[in-house]
Every structure is written in C-alpha cells, then in structure tokens.
N, C-alpha and C. Protein backbone atom coordinates (compact mmCIF):
# COMPACT_ATOMS: atom_id res chain seq x y z
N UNK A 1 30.47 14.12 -90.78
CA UNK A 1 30.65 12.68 -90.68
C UNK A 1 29.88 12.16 -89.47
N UNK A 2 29.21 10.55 -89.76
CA UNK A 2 28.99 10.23 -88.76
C UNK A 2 29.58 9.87 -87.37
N UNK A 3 29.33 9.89 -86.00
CA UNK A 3 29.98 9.16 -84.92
C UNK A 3 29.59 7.74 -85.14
N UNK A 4 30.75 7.13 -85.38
CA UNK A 4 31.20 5.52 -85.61
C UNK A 4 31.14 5.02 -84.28
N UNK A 5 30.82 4.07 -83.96
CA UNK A 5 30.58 3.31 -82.97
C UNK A 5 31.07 1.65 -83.22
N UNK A 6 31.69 0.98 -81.57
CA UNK A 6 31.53 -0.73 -82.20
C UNK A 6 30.96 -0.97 -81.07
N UNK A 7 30.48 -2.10 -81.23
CA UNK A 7 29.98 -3.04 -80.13
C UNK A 7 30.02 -4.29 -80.72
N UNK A 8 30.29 -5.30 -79.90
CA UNK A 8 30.58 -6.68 -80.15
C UNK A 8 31.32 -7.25 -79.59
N UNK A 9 31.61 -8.71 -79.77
CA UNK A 9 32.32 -9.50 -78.95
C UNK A 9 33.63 -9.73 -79.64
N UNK A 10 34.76 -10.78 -79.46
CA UNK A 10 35.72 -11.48 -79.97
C UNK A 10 35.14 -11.98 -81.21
N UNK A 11 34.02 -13.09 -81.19
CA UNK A 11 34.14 -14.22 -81.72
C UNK A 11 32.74 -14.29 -81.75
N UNK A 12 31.51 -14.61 -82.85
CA UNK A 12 30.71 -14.78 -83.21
C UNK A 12 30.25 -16.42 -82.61
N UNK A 13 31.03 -16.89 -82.72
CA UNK A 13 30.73 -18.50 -82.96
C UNK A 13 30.27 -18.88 -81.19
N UNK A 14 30.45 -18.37 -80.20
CA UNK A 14 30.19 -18.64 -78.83
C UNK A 14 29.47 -17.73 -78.49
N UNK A 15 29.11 -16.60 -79.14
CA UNK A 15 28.26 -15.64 -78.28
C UNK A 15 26.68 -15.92 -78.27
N UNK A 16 25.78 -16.68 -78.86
CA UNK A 16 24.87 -16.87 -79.02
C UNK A 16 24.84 -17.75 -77.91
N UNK A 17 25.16 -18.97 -77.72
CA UNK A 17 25.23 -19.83 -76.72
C UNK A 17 25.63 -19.64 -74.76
N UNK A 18 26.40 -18.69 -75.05
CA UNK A 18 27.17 -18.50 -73.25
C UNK A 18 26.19 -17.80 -72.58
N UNK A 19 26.41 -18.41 -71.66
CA UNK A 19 25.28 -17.72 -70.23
C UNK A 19 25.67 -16.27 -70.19
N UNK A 20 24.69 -15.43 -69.99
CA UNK A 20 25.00 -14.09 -69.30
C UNK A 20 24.38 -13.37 -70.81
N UNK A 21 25.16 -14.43 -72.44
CA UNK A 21 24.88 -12.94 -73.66
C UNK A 21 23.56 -12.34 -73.70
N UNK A 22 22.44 -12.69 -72.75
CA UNK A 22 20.95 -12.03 -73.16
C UNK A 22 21.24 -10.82 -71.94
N UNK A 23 21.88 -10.71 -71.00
CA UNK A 23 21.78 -9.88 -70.01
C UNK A 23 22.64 -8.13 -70.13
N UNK A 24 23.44 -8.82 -71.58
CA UNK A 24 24.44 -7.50 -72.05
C UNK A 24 23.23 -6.32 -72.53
N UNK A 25 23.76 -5.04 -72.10
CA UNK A 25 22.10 -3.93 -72.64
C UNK A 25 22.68 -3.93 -74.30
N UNK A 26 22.38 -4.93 -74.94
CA UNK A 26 22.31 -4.21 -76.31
C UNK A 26 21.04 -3.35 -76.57
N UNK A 27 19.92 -3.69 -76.26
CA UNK A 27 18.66 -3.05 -76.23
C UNK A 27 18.80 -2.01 -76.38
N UNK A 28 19.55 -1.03 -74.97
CA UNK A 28 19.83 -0.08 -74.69
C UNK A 28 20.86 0.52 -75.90
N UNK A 29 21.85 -0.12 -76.16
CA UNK A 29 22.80 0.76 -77.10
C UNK A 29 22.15 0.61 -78.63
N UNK A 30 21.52 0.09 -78.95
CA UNK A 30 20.67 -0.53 -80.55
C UNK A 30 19.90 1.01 -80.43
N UNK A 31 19.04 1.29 -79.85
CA UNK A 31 18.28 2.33 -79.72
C UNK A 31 18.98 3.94 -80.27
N UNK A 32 20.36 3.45 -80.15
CA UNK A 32 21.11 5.01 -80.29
C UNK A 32 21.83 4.76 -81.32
N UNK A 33 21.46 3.96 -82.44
CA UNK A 33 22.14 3.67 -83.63
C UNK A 33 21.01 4.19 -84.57
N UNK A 34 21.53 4.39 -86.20
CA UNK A 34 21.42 4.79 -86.91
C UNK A 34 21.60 4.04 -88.17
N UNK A 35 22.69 3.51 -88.22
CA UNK A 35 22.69 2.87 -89.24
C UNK A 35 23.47 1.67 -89.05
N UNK A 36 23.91 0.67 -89.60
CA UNK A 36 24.52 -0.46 -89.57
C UNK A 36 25.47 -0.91 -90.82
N UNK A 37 26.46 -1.08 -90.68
CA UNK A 37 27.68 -2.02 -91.70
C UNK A 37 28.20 -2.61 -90.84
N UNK A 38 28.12 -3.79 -92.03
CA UNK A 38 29.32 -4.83 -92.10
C UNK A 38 29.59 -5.52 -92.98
N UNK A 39 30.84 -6.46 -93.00
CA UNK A 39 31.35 -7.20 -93.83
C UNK A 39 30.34 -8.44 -94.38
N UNK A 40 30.30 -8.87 -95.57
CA UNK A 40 29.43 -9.78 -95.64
C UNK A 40 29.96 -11.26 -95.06
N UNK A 41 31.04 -11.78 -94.56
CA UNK A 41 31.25 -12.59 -93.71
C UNK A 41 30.24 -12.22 -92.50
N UNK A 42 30.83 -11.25 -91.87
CA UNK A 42 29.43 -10.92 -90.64
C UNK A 42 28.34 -11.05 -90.83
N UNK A 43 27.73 -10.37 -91.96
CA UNK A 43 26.40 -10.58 -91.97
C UNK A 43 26.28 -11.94 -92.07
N UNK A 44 26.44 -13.02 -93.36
CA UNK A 44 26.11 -14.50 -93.36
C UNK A 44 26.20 -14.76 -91.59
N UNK A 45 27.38 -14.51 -91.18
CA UNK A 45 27.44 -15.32 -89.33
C UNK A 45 25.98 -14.87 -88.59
N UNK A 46 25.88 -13.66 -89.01
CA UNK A 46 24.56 -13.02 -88.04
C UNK A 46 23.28 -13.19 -88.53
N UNK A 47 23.50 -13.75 -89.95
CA UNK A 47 21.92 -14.40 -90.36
C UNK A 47 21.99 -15.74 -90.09
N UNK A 48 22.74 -16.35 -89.83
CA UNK A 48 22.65 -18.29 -89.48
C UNK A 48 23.11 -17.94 -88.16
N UNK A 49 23.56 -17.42 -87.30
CA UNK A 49 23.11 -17.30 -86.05
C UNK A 49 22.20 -16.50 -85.11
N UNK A 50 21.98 -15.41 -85.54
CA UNK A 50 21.09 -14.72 -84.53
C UNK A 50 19.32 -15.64 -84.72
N UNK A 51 19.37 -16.09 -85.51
CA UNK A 51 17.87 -16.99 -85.44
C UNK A 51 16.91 -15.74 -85.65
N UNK A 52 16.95 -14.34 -86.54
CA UNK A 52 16.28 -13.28 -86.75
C UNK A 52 15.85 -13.87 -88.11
N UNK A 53 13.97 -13.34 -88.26
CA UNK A 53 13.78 -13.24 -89.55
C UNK A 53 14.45 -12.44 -90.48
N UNK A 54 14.29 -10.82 -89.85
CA UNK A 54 14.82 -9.77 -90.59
C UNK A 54 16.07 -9.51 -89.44
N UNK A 55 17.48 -8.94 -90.21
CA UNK A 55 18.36 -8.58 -89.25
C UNK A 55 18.02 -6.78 -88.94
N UNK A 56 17.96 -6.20 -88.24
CA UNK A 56 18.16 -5.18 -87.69
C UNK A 56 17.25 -3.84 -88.43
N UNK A 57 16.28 -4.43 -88.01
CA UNK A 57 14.58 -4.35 -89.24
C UNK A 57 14.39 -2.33 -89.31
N UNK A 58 15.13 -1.67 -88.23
CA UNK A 58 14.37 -0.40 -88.04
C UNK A 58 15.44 0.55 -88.20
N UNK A 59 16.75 -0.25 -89.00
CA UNK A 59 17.75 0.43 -88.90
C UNK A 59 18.06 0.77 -90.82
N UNK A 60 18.83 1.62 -91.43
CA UNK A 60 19.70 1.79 -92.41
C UNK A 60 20.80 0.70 -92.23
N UNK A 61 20.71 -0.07 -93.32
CA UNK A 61 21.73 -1.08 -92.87
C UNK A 61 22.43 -1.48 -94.47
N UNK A 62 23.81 -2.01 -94.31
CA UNK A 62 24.59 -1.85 -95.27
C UNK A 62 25.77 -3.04 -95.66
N UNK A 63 25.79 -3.82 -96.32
CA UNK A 63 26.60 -4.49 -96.16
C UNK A 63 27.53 -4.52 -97.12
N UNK A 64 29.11 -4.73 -96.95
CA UNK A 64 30.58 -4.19 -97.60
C UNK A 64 30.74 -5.75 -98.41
N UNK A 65 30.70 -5.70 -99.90
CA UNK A 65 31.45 -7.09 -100.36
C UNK A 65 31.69 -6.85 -101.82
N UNK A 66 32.94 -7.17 -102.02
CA UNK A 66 33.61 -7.12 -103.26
C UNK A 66 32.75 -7.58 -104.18
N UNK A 67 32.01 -8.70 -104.56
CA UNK A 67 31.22 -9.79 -105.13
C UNK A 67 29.72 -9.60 -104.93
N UNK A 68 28.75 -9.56 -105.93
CA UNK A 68 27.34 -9.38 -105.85
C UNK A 68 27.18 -10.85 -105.10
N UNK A 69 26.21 -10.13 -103.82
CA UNK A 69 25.72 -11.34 -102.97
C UNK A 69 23.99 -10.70 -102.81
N UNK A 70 23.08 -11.73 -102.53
CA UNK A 70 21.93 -11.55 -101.77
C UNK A 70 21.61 -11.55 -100.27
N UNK A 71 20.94 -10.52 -100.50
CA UNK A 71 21.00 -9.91 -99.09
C UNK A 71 19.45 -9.94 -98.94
N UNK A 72 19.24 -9.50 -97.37
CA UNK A 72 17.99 -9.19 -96.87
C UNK A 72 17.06 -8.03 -97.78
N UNK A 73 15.77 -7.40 -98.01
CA UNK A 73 15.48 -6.03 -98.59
C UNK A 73 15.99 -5.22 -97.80
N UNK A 74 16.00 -5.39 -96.65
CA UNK A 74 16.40 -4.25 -95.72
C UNK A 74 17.61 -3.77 -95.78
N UNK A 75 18.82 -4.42 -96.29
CA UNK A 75 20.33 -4.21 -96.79
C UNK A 75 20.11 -3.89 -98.15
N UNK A 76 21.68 -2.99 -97.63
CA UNK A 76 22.08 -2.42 -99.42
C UNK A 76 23.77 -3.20 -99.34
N UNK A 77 23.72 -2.95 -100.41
CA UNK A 77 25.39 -3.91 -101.00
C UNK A 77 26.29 -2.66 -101.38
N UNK A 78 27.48 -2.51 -100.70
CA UNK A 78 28.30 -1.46 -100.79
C UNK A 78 29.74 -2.42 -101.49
N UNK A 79 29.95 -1.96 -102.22
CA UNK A 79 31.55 -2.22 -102.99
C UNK A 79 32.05 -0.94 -103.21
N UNK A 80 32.53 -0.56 -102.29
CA UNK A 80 33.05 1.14 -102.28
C UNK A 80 34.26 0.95 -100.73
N UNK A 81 35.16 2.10 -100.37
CA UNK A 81 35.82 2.36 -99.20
C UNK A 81 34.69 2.75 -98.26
N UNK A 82 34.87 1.72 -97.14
CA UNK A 82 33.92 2.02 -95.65
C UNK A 82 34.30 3.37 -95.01
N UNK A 83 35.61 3.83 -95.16
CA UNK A 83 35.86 5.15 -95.05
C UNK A 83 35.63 6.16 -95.14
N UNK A 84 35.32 6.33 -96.87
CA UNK A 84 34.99 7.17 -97.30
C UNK A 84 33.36 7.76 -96.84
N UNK A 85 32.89 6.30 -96.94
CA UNK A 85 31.22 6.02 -96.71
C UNK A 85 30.65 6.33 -95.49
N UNK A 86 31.60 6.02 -94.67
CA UNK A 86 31.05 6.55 -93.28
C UNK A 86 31.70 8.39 -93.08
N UNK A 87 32.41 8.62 -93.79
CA UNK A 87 32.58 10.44 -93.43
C UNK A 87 31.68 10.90 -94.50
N UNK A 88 31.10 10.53 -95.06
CA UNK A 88 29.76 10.95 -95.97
C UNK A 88 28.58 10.68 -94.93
N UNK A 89 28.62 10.09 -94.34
CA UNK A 89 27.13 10.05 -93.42
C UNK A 89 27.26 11.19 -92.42
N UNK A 90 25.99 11.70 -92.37
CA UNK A 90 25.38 13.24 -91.55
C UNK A 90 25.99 12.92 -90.28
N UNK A 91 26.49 14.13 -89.60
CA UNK A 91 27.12 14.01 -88.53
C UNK A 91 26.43 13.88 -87.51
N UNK A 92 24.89 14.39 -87.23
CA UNK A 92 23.85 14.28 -86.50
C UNK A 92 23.48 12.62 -86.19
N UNK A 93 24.23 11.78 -86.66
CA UNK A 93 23.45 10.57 -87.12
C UNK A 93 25.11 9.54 -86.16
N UNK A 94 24.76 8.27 -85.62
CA UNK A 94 25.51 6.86 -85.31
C UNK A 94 25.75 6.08 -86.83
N UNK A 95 26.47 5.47 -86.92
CA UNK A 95 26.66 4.17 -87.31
C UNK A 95 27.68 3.17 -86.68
N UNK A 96 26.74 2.04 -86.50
CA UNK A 96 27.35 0.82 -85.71
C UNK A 96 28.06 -0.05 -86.76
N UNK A 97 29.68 -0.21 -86.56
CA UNK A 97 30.16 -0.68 -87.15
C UNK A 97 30.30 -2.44 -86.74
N UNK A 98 29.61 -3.04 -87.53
CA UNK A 98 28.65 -4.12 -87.07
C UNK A 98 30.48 -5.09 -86.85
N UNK A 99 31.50 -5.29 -87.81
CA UNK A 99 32.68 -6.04 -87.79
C UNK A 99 32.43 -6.73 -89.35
N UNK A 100 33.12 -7.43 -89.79
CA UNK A 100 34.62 -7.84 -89.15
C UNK A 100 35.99 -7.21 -89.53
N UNK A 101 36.93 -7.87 -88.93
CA UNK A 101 38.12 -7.30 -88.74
C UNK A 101 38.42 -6.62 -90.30
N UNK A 102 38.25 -7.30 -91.33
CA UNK A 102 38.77 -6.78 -92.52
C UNK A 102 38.12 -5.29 -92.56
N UNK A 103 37.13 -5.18 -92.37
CA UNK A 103 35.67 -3.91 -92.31
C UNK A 103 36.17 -2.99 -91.55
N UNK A 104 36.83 -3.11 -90.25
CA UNK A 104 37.14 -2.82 -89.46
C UNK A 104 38.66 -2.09 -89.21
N UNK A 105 39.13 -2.51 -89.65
CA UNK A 105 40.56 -2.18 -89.81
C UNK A 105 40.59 -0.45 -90.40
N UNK A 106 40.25 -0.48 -91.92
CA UNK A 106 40.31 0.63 -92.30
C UNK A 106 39.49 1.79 -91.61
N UNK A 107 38.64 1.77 -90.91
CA UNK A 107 37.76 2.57 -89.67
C UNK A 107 38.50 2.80 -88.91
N UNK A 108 39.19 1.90 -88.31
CA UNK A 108 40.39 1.99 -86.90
C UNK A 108 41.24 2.56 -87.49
N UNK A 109 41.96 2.45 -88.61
CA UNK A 109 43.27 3.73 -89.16
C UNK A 109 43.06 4.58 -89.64
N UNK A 110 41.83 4.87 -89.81
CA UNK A 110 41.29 6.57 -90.35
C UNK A 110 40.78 7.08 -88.52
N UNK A 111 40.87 6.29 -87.69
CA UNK A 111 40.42 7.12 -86.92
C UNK A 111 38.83 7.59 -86.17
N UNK A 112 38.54 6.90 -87.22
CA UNK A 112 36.96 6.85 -87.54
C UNK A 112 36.36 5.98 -86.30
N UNK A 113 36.41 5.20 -85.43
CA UNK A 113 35.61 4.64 -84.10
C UNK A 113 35.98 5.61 -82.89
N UNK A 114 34.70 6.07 -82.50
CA UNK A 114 34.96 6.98 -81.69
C UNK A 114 34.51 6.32 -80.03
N UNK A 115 33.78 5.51 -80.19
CA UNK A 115 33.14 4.41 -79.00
C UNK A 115 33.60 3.34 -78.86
N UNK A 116 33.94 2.27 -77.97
CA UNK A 116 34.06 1.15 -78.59
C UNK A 116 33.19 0.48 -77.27
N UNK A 117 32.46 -0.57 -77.20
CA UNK A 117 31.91 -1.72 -76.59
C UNK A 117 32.21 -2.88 -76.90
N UNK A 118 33.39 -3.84 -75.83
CA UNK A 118 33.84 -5.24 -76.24
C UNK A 118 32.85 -5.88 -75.38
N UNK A 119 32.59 -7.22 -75.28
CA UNK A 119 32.28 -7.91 -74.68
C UNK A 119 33.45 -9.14 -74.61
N UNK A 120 33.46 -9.99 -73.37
CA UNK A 120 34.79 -10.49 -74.05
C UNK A 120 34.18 -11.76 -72.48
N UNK A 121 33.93 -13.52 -73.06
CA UNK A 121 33.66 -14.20 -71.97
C UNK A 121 34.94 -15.43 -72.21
N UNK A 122 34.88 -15.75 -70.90
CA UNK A 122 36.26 -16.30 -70.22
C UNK A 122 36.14 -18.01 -71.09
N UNK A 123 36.24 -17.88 -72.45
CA UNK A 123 36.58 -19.21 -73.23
C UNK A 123 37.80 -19.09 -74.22
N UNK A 124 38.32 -20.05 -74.77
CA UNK A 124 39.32 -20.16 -75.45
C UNK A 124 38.68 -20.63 -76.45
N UNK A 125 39.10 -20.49 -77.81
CA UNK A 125 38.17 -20.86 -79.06
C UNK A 125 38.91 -22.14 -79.70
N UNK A 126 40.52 -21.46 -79.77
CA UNK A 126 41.72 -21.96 -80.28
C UNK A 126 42.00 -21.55 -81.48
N UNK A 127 40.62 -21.16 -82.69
CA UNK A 127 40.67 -20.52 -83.77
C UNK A 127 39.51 -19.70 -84.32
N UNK A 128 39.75 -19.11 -85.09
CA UNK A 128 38.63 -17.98 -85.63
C UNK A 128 39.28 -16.94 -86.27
N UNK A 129 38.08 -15.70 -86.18
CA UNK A 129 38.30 -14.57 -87.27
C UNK A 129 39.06 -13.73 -85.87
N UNK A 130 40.37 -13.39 -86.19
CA UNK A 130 40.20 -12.15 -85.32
C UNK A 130 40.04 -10.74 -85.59
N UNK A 131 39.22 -10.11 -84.38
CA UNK A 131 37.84 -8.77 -84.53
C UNK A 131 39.41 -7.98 -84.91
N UNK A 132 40.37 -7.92 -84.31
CA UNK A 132 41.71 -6.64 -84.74
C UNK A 132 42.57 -7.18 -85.61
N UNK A 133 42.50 -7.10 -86.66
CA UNK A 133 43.79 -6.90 -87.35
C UNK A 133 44.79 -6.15 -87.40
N UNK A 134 46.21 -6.38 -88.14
CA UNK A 134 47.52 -5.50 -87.42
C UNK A 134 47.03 -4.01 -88.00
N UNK A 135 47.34 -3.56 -87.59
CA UNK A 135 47.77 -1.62 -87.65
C UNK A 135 48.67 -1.30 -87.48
N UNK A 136 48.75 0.19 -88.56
CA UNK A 136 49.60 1.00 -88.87
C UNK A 136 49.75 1.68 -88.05
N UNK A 137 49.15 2.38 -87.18
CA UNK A 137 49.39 3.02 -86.10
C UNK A 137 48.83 2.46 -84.41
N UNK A 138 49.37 3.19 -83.47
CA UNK A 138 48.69 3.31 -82.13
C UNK A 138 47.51 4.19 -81.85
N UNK A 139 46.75 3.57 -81.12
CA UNK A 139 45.71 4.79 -80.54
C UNK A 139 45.09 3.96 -79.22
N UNK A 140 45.08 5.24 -78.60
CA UNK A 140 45.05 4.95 -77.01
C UNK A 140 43.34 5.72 -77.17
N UNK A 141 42.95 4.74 -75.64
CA UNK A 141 41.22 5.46 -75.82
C UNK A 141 41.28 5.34 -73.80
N UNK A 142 40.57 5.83 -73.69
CA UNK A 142 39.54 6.10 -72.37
C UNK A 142 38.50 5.32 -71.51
N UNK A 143 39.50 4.35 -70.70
CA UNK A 143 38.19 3.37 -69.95
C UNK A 143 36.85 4.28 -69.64
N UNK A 144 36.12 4.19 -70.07
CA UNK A 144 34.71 4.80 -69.62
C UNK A 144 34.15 3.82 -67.98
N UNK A 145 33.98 2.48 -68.20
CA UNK A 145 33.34 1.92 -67.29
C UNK A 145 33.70 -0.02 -67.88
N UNK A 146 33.94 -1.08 -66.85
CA UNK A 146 33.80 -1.89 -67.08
C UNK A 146 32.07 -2.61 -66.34
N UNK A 147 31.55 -3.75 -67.13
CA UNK A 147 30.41 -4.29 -65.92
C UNK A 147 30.71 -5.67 -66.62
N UNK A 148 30.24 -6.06 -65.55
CA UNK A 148 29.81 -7.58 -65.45
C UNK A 148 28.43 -8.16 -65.77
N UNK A 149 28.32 -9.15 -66.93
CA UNK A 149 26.78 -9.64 -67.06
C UNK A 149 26.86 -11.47 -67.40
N UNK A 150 26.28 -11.57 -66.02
CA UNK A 150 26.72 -13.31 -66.29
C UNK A 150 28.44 -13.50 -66.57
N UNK A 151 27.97 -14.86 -67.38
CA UNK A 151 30.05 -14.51 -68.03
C UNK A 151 30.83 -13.32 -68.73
N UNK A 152 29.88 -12.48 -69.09
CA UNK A 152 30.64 -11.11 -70.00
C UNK A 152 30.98 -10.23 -69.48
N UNK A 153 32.15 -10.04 -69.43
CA UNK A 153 32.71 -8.74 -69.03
C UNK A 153 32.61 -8.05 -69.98
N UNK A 154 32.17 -6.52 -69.97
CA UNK A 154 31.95 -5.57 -70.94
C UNK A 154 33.01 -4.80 -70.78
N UNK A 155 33.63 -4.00 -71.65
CA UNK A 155 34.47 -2.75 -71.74
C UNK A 155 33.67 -1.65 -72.26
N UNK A 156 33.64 -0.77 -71.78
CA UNK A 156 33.60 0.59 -72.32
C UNK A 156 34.52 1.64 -72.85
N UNK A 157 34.52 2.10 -74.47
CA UNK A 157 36.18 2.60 -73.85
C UNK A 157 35.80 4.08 -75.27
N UNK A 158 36.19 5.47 -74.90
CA UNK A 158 36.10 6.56 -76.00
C UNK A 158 37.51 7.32 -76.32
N UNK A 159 37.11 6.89 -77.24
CA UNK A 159 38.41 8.04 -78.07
C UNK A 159 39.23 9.09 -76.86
C-alpha cells in the first residue's frame, strides 16, 4: 500500500486570498507526491480557484464521484472505495489525499493517513465544508514541528 499523506488547509474559500498562503513550502512537499485524489467537490473548488490551466500536470491524479463528471485529461474518475484504492497503490509510491471531508473520512478510519500537514490562518468563516467529519474511532499522532508563514500556522503531525 501506498503512504497516504494530507496537506491542506480548513477551508478552501480563504486560502487563495490570505497573506502568507504563497510562503507555505508546498513546492517542497508536491515534489514527494505521487499521486493525487480527491473528491469532486474539491476538485471543482481547486479548478475555479487555483487559477491553474492544468491541475497538478506531473502527477497521477484521480478524482472520487458517484456521478459521471468531466474532468481535466490528466484525471481519471474513480466510483469505487478510496480505501480499497489507495491499499492497492505500490507501497514504494505517496498519495496526497487532496480532501474533502467526505473523501477523507473513510482514509482516517482505515487508518490509512500516515502524515498529516494543516495549515490553519487566524479567520472565522462562520460556514463551510468541514475538512473532519465525525469518527468512529480515536487516533492520536505525533507533533513533528509547528512553523509560521505570514498568517499560517502550519502543523506537522505522523502517525
């Protein structure tokens, strides 16, 4: 199986805009990925906001939706368990579990995120998607390192 990874923020809808989001190293962590899923809510948010022609052009990339949707060439359309799909991927290999919470959930109760990277900046939204949904179980992880970039505080945190 692959090592599952997250990185991301709370909330899609402010991260493009707040001071500091160009200074976070995604650069740096993009480089050590492999492949990419997410929910097709996410993806639509990350194609009308990231202002990218192609999303995530050099990667295996995958997107989870009940319903035939159009996608980029570079995406494939998965209507299958993200579960299953990610302990089928080579263990030699990342996948960045791009969000959202629905996507997400079943990864977090199999156990399956072994990294996690929050970013998290000091606004109140009042509403949105939230990135955690409830769970069936507890699981405790490992501050690795917090930093500061502009307004973002980053978390670092491993299994």
């Amino acid at each position: 199986m692959a090592r599952a990874v997250f990185y991301g923020a709370i909330s899609l809808d402010w991260l493009y805009q707040q001071e500091g989001g160009e200074l976070v190293p995604y650069d740096a962590f993009y480089q050590t990925v492999d492949y990419t899923i997410m929910g097709r809510r996410t993806y639509d948010a990350v194609k009308r906001d990231a202002e990218l022609d192609v999303i995530y052009p050099e990667k295996e990339n995958f997107i989870f939706s009940h319903s035939a949707i159009e996608v980029d060439e570079n995406m494939q359309v998965v209507n299958g368990d993200p579960v299953e799909f990610i302990e089928k991927l080579p263990s030699d290999k990342t996948v960045w579990v791009v969000g959202g919470g629905a996507l997400l959930r079943p990864a977090i109760e199999a156990g399956l995120i072994d990294e996690w990277w929050i970013q998290i900046v000091p606004i109140l939204l009042g509403e949105g998607v939230p990135l955690f949904l409830p769970q069936t179980n507890q699981q405790k992880f490992q501050l690795v390192e917090t930093e500061q970039f502009g307004q973002f505080a980053q978390i670092h945190l491993k299994k």
